[in-house]
N, C-alpha and C. Protein backbone atom coordinates (compact mmCIF):
# COMPACT_ATOMS: atom_id res chain seq x y z
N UNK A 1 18.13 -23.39 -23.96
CA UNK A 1 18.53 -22.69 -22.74
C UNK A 1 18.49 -21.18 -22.93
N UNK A 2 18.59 -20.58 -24.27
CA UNK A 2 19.09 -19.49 -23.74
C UNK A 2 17.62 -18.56 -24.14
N UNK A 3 16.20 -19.50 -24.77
CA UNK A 3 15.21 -18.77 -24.85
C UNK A 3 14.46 -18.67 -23.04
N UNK A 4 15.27 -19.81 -22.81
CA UNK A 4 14.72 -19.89 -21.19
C UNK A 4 15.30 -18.61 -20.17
N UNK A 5 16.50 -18.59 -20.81
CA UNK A 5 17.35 -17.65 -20.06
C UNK A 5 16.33 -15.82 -20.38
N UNK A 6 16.26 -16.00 -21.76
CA UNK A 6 15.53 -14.54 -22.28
C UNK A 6 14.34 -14.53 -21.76
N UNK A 7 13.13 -15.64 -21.65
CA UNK A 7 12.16 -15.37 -20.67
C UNK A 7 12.29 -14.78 -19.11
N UNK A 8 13.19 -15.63 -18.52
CA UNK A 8 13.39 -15.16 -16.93
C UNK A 8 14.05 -13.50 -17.10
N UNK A 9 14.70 -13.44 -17.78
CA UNK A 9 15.20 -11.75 -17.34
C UNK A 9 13.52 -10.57 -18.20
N UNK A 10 12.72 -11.66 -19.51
CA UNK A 10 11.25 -10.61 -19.43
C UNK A 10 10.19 -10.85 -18.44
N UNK A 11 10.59 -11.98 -17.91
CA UNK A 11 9.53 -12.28 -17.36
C UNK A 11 8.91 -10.64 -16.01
N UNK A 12 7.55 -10.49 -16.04
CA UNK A 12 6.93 -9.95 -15.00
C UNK A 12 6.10 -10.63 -14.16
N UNK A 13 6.10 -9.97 -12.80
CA UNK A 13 5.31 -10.44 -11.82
C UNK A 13 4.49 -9.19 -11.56
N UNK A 14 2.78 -9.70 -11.05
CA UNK A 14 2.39 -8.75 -10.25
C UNK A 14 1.89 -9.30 -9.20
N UNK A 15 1.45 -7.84 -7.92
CA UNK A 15 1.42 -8.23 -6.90
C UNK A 15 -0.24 -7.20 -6.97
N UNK A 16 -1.41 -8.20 -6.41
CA UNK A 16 -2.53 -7.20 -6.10
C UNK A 16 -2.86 -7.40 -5.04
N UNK A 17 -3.11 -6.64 -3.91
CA UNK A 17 -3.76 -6.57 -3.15
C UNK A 17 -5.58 -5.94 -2.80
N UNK A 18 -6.19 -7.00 -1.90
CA UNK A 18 -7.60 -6.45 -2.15
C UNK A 18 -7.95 -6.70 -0.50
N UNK A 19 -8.87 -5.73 -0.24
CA UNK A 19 -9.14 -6.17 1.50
C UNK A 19 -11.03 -6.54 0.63
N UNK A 20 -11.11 -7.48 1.59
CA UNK A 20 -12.26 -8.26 1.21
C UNK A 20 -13.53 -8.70 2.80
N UNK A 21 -14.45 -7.81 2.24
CA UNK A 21 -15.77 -7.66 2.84
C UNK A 21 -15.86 -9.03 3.82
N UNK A 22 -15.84 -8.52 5.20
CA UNK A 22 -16.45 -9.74 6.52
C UNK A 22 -17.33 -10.51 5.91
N UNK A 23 -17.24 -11.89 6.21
CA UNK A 23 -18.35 -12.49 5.32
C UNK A 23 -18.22 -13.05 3.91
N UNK A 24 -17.53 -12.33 3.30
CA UNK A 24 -17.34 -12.42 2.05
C UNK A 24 -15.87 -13.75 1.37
N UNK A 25 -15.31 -14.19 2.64
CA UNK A 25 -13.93 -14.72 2.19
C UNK A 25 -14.46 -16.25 1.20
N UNK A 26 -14.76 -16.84 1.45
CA UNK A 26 -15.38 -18.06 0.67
C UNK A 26 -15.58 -18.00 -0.75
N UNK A 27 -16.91 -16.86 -0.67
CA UNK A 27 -16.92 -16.59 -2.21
C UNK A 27 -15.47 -15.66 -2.99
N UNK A 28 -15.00 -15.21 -2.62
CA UNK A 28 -14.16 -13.96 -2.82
C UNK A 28 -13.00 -14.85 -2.98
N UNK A 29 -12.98 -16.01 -2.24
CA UNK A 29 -11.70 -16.99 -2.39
C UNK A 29 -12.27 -17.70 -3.61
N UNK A 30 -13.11 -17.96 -3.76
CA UNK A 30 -13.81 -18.75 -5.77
C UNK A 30 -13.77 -17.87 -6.48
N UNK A 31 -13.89 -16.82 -6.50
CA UNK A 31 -14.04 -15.93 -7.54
C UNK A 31 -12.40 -15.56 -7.72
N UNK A 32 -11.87 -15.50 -7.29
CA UNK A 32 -9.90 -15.70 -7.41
C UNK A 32 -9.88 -16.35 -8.24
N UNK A 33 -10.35 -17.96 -7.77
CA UNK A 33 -9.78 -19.28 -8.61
C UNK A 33 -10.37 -19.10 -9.65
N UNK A 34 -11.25 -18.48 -9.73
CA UNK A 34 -11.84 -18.74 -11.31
C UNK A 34 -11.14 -17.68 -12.11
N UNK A 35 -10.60 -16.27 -11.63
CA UNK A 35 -9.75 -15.56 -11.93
C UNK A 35 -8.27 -16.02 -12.89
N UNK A 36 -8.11 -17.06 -11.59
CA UNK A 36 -6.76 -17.44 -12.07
C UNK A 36 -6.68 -19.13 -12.84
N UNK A 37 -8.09 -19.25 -13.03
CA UNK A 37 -8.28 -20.59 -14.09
C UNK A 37 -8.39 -19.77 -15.46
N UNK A 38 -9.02 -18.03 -15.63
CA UNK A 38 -9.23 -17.78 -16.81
C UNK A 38 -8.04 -17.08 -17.49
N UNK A 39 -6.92 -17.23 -16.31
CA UNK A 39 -5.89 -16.66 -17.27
C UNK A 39 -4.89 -17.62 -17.52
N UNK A 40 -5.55 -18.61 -16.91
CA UNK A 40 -4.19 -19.83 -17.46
C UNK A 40 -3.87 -20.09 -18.85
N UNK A 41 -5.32 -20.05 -19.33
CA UNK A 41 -4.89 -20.80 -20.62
C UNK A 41 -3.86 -19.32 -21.94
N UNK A 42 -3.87 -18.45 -21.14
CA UNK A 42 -3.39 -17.13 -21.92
C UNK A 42 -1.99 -17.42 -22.38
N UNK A 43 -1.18 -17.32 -23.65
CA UNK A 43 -0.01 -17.48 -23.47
C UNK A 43 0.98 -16.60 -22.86
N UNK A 44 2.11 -17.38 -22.49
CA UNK A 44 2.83 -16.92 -21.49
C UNK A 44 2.61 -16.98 -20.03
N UNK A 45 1.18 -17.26 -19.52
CA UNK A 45 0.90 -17.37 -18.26
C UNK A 45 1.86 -18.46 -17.54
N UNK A 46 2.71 -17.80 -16.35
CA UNK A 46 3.25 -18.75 -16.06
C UNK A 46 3.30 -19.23 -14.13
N UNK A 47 2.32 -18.93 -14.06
CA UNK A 47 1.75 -19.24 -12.84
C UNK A 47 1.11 -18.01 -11.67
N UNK A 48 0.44 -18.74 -10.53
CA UNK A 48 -0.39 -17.19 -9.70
C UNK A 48 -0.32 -18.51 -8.98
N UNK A 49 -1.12 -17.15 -7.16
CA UNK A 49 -1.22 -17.85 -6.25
C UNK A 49 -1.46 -16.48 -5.43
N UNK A 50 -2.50 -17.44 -4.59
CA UNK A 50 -3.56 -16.84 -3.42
C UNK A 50 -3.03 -16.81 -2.52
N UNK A 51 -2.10 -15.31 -1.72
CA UNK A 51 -1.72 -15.28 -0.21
C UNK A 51 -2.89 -14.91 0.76
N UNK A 52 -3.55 -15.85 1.68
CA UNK A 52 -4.25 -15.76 2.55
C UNK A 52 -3.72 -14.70 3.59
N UNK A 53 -4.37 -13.91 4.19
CA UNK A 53 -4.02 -13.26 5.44
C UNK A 53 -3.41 -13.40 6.29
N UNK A 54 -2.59 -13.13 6.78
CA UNK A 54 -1.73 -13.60 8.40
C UNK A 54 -2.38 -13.68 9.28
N UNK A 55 -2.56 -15.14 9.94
CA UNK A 55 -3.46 -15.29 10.95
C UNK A 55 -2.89 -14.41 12.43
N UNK A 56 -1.46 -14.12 12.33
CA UNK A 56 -0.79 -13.99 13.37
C UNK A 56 -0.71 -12.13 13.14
N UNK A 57 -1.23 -11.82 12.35
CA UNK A 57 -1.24 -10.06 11.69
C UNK A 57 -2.17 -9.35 12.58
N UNK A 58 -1.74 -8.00 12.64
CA UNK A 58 -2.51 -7.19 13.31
C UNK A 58 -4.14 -7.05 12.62
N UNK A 59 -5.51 -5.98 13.40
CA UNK A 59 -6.33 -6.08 12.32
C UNK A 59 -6.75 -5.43 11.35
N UNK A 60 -5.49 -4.77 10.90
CA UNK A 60 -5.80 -3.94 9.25
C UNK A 60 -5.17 -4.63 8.26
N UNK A 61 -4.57 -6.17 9.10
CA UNK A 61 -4.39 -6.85 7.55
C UNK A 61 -4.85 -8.25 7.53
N UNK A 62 -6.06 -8.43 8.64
CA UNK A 62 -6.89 -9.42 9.04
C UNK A 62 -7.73 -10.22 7.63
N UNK A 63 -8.37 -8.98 6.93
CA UNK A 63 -8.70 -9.35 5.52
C UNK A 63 -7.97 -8.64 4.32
N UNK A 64 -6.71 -8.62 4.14
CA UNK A 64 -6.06 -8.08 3.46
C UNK A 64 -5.33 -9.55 2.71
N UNK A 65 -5.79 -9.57 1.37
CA UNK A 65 -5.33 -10.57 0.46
C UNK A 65 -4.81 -10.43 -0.78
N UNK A 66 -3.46 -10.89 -1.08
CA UNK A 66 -2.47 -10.79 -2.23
C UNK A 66 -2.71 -12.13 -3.14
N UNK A 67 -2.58 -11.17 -4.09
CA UNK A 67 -2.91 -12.37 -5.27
C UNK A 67 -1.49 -12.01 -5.63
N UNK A 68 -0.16 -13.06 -6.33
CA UNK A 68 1.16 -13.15 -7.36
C UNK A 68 0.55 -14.18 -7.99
N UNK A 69 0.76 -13.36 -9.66
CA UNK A 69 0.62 -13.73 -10.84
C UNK A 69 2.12 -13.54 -11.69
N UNK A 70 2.31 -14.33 -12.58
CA UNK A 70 3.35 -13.74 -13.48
C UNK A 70 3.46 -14.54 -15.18
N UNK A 71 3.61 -13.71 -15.87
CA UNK A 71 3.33 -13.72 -17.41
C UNK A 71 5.35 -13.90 -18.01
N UNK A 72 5.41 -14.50 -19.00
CA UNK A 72 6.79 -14.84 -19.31
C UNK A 72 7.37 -13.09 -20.09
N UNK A 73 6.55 -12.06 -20.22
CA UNK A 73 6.73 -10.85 -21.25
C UNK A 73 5.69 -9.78 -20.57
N UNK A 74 5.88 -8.54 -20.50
CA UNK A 74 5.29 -7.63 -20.60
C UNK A 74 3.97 -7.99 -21.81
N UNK A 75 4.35 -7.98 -22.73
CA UNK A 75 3.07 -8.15 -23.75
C UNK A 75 2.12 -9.15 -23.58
N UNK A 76 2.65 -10.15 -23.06
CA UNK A 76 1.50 -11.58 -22.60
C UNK A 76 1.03 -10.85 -21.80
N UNK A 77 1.06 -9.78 -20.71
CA UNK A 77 0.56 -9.49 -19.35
C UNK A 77 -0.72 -8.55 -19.86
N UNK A 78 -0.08 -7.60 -20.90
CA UNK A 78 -0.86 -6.59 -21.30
C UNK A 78 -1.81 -7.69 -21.68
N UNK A 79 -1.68 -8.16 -22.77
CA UNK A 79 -2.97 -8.81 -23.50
C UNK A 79 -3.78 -9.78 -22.17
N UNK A 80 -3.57 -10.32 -21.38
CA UNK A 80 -4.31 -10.40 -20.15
C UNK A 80 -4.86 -9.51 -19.51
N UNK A 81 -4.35 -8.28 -19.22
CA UNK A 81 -4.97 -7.48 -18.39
C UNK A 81 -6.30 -6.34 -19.45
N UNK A 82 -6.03 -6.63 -20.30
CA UNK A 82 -6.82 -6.19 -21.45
C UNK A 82 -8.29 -7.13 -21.98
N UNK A 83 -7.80 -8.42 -21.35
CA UNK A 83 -8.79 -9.35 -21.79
C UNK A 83 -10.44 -8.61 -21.56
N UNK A 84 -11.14 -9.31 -22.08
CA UNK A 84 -12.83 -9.21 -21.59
C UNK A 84 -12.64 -10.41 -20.74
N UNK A 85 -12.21 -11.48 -20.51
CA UNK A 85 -11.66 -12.38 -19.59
C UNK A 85 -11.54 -11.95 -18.21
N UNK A 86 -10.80 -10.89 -18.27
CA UNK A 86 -10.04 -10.18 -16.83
C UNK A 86 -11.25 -9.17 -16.46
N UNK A 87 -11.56 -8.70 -17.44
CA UNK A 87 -12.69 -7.65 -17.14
C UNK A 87 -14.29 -8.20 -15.85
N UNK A 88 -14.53 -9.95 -17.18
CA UNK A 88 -15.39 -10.61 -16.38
C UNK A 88 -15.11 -11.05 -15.28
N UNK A 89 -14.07 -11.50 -14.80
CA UNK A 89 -13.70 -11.55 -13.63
C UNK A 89 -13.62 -11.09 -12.47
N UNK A 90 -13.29 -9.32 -13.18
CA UNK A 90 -12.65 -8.60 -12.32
C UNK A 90 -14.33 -7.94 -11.62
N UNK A 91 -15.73 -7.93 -12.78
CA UNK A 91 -16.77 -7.68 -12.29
C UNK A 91 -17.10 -8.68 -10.98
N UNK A 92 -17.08 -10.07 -11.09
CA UNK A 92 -17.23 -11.24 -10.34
C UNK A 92 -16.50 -10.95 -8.60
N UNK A 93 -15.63 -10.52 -9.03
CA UNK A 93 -14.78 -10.15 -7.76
C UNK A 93 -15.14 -8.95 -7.29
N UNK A 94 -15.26 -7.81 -7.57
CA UNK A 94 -15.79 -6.79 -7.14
C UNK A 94 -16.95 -7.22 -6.03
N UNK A 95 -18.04 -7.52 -5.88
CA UNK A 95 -18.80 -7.28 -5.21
C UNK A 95 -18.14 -7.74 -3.29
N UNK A 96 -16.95 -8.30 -3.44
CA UNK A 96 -16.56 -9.20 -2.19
C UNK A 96 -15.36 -8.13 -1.86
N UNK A 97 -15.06 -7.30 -2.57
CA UNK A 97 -13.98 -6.17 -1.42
C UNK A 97 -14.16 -5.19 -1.22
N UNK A 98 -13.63 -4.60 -0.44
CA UNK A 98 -13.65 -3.06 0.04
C UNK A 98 -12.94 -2.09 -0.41
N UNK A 99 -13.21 -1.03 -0.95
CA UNK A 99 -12.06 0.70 -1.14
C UNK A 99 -11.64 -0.13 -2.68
N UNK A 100 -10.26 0.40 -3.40
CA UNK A 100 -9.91 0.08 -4.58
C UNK A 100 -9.04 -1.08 -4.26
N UNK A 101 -8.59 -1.79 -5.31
CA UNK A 101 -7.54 -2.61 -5.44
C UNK A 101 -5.99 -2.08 -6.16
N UNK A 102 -5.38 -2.72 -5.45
CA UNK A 102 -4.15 -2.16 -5.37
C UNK A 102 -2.90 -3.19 -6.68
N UNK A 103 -2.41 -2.82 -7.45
CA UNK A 103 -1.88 -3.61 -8.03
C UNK A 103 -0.83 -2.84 -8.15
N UNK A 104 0.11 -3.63 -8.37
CA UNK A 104 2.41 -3.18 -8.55
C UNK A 104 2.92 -4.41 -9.25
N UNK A 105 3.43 -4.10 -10.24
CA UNK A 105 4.16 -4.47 -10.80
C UNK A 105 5.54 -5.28 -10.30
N UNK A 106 5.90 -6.26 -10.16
CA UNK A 106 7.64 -6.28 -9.74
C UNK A 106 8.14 -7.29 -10.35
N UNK A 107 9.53 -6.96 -10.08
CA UNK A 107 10.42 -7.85 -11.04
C UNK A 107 11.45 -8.76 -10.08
N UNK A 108 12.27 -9.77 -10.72
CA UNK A 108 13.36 -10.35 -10.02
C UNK A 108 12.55 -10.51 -8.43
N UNK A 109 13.27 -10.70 -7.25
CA UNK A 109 12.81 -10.86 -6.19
C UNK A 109 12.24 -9.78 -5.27
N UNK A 110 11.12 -9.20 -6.21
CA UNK A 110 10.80 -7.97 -5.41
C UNK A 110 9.46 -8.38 -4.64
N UNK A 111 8.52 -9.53 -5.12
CA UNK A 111 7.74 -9.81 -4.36
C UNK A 111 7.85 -10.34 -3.55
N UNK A 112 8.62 -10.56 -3.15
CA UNK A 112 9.36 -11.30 -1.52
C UNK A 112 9.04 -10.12 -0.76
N UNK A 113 10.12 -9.13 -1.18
CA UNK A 113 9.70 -7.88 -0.35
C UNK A 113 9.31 -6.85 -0.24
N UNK A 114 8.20 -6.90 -0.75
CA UNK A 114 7.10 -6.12 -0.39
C UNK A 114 6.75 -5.36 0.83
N UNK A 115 7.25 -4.10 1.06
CA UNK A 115 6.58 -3.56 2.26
C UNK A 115 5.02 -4.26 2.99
N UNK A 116 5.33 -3.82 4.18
CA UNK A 116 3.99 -4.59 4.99
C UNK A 116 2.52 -3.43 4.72
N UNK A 117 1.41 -3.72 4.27
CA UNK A 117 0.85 -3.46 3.68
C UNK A 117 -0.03 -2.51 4.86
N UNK A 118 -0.06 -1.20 4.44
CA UNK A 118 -0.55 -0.34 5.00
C UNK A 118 0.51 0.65 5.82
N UNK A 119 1.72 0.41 5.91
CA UNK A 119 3.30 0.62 6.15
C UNK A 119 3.42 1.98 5.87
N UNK A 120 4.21 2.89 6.32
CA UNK A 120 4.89 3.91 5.35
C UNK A 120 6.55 3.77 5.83
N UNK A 121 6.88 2.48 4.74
CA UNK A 121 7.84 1.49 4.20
C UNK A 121 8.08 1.80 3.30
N UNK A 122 9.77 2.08 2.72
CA UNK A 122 10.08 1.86 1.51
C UNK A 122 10.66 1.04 1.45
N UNK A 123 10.70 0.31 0.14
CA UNK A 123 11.25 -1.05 -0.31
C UNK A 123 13.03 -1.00 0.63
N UNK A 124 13.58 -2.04 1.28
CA UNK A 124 14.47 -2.74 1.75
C UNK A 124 15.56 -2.22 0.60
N UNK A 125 17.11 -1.66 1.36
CA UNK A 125 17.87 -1.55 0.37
C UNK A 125 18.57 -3.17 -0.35
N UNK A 126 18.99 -3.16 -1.32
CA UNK A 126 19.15 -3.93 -2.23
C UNK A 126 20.36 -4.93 -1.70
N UNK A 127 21.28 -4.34 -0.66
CA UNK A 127 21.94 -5.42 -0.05
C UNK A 127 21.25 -6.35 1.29
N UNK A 128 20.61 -5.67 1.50
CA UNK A 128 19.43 -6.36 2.59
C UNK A 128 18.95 -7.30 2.17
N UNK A 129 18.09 -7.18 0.85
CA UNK A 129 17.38 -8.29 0.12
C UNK A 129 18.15 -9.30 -0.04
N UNK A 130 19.99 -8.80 -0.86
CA UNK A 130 21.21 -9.79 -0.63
C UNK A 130 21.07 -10.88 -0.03
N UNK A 131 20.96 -9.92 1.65
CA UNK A 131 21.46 -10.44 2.76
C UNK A 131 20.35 -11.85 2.98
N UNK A 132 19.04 -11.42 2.71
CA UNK A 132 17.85 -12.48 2.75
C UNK A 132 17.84 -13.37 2.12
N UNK A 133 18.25 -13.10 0.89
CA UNK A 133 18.12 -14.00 -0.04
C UNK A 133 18.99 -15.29 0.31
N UNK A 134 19.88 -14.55 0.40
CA UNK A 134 21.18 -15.90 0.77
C UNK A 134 20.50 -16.54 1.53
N UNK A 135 20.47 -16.08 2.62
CA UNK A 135 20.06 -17.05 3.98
C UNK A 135 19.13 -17.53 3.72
N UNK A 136 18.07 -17.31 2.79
CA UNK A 136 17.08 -18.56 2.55
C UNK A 136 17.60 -19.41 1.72
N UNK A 137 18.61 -18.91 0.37
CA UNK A 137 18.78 -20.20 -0.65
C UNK A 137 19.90 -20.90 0.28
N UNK A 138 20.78 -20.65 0.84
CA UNK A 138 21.58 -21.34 0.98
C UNK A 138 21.32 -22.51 1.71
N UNK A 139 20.50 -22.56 2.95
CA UNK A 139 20.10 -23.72 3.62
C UNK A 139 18.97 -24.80 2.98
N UNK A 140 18.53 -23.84 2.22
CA UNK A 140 17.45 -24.86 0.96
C UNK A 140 18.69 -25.64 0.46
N UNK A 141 19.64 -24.76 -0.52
CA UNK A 141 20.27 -25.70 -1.08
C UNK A 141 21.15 -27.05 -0.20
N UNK A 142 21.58 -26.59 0.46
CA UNK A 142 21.92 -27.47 1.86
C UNK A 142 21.15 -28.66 1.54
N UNK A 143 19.77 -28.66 2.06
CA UNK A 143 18.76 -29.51 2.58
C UNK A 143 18.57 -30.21 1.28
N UNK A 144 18.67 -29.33 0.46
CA UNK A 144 17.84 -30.49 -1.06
C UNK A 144 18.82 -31.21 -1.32
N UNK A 145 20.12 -30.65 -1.18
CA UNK A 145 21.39 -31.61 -1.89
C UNK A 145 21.62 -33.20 -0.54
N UNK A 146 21.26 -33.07 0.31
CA UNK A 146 21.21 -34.01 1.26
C UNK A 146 20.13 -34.83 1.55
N UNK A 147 18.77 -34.24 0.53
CA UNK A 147 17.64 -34.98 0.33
C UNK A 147 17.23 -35.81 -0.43
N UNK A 148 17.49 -34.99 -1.57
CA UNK A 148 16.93 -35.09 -3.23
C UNK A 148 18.10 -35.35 -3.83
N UNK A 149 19.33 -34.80 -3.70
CA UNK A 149 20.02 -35.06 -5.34
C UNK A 149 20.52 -36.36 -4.70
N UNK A 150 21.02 -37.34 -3.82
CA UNK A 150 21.13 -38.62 -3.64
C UNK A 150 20.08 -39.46 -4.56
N UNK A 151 19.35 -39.15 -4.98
CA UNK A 151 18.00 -39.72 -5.84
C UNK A 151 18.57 -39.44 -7.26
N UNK A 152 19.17 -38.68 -7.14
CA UNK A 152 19.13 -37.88 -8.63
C UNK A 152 20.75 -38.39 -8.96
N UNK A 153 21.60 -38.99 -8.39
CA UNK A 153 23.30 -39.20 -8.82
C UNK A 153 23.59 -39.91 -10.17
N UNK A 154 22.59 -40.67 -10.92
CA UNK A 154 22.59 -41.60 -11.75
C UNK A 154 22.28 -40.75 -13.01
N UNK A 155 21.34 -39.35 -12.50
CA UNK A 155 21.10 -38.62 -13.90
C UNK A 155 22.20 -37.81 -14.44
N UNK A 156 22.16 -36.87 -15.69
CA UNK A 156 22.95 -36.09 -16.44
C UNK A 156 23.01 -34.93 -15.20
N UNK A 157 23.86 -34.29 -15.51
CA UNK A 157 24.21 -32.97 -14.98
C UNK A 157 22.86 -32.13 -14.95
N UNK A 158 22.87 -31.93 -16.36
CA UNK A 158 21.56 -30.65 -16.78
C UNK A 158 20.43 -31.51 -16.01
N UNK A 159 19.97 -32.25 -16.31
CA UNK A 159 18.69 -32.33 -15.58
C UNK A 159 18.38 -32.37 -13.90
N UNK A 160 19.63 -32.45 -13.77
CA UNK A 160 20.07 -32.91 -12.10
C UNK A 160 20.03 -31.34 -11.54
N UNK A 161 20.07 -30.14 -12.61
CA UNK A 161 20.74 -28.71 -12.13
C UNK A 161 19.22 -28.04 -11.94
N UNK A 162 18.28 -28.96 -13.11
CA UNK A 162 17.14 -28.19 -13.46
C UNK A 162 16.27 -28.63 -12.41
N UNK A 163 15.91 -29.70 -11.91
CA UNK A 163 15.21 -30.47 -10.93
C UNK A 163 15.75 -29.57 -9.28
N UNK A 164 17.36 -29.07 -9.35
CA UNK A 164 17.22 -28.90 -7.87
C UNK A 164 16.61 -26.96 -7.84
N UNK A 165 17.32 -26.42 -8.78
CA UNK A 165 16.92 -25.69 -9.08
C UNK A 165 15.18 -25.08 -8.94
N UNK A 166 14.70 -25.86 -9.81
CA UNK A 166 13.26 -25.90 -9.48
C UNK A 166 12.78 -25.72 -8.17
N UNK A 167 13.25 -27.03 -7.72
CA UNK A 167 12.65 -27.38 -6.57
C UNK A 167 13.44 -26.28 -5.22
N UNK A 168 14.20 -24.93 -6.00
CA UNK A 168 14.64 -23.85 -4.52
C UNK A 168 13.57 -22.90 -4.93
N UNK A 169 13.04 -22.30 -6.36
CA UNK A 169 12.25 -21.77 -6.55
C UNK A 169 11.18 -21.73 -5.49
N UNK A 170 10.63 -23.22 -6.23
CA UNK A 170 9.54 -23.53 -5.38
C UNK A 170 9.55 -23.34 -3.99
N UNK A 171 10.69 -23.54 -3.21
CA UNK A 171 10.59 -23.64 -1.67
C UNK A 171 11.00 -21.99 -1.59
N UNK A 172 11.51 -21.64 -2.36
CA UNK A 172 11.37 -19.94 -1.55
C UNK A 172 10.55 -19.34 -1.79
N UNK A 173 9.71 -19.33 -2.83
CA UNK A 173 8.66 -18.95 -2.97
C UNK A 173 7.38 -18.92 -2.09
N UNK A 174 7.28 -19.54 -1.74
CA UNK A 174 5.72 -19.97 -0.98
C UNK A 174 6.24 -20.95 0.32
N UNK A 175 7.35 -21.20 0.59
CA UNK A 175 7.67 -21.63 1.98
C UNK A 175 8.92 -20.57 2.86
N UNK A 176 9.91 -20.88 1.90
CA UNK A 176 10.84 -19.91 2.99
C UNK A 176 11.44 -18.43 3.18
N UNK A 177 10.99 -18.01 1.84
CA UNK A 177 10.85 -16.43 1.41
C UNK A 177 10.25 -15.74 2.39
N UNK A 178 8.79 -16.45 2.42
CA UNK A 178 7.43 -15.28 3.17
C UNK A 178 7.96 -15.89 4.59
N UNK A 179 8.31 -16.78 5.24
CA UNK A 179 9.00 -17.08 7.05
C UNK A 179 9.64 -15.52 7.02
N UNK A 180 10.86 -16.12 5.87
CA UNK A 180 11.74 -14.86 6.39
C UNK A 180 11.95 -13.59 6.12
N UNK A 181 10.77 -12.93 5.36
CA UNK A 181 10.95 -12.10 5.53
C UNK A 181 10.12 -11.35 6.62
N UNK A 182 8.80 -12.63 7.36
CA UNK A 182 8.14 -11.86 8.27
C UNK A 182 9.21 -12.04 9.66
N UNK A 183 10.16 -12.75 9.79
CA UNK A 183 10.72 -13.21 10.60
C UNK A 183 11.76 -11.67 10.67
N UNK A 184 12.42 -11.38 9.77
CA UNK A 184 13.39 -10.74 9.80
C UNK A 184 12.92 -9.02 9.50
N UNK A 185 11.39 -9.25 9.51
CA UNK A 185 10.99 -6.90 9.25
C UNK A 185 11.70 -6.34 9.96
N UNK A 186 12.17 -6.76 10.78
CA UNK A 186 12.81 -4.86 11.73
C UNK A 186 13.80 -4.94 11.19
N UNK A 187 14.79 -6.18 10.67
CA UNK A 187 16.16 -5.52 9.93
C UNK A 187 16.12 -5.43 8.60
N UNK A 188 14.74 -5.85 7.60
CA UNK A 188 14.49 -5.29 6.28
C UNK A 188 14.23 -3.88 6.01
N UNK A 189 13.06 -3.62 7.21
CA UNK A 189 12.52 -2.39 7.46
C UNK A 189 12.85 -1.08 8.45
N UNK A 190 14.05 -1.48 9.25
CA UNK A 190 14.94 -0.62 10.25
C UNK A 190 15.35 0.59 9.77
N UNK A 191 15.46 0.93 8.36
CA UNK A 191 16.07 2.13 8.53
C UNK A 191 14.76 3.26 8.22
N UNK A 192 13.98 2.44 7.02
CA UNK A 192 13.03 3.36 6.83
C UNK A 192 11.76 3.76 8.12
N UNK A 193 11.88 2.98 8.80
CA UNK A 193 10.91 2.93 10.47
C UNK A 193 11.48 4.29 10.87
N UNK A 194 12.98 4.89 10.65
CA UNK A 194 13.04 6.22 11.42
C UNK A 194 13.00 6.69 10.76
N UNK A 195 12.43 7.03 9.64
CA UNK A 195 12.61 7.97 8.34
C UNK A 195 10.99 8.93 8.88
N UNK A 196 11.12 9.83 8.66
CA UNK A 196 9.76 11.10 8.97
C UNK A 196 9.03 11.36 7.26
């Protein structure tokens, strides 16, 4: 537990963004995956994933696409981003976007909130995020404990903690995180909107 515990507080995430050439989404969407097949086998890699565009987005973020990656250490990340691996890749991908690519670093739940891309947004103050956060874990946890741990009453504690656990990750991550925070921008993003 507690090397698990020392990974999650090194662990890094990054966030890249790339706007990608009309025409180009198909290949530009393979050349990702193969991106993110050549850094799997890296140690420490501990997962990525392809945010498609908002179909419902205005059109300067029509082809605007985020790749989240994250490595268990700063040093696993370096030695990835250093690869001839990343390099070949990163040639492969080039020919399918436009202007530079944008990459940031973040930690803890900062890729949730991410200013809206092209914004002059500063990051959400830190009780805001609070405020989000809750309201997504809490009704996850709600829902899973009335779903899933009825399945789970017969197991140990620990594994019963690790399974629901998991499984809020997972749902805020890539289901109820990105709802709410597109759901909720004017009160993430309200104060800095009047800022000059």
């Amino acid at each position: 537990m507690a090397t698990t515990a020392a990974q999650a507080v090194s662990a890094v995430t990054v966030l890249v963004s790339r706007r990608v050439k009309p025409g180009h989404e198909a290949a530009f969407e393979q050349a990702s995956a193969a991106m993110t097949a050549a850094a799997r086998p890296f140690p420490g890699y501990l997962g990525g994933q392809l945010v498609h565009p908002d179909p419902e987005g205005d059109a300067e973020e029509s082809n605007l696409y985020h790749t989240v990656f994250a490595f268990d250490t700063p040093e696993h990340l370096q030695a990835w981003q250093t690869s001839p691996e990343r390099t070949e890749r990163l040639a492969a991908i080039a020919p399918h976007t436009l202007s530079s690519t944008q990459l940031r670093e973040v930690s803890g739940l900062g890729h949730w909130f991410t200013p809206p891309a092209g914004a002059a947004h500063q990051p959400p103050p830190r009780w805001k995020v609070a405020v989000v956060t809750w309201l997504g874990i809490c009704p996850t946890v709600y829902v899973l404990f009335l779903t899933v741990a009825p399945f789970l009453a017969d197991w140990a504690l620990l594994p019963r903690v690790m399974v629901i656990t998991m499984l809020v990750v997972l749902l805020m991550t890539w289901v109820v995180a990105p709802r709410l925070t597109t759901w909720l921008k004017p009160f993430l993003y309200a104060q800095a909107r009047h800022t000059t």
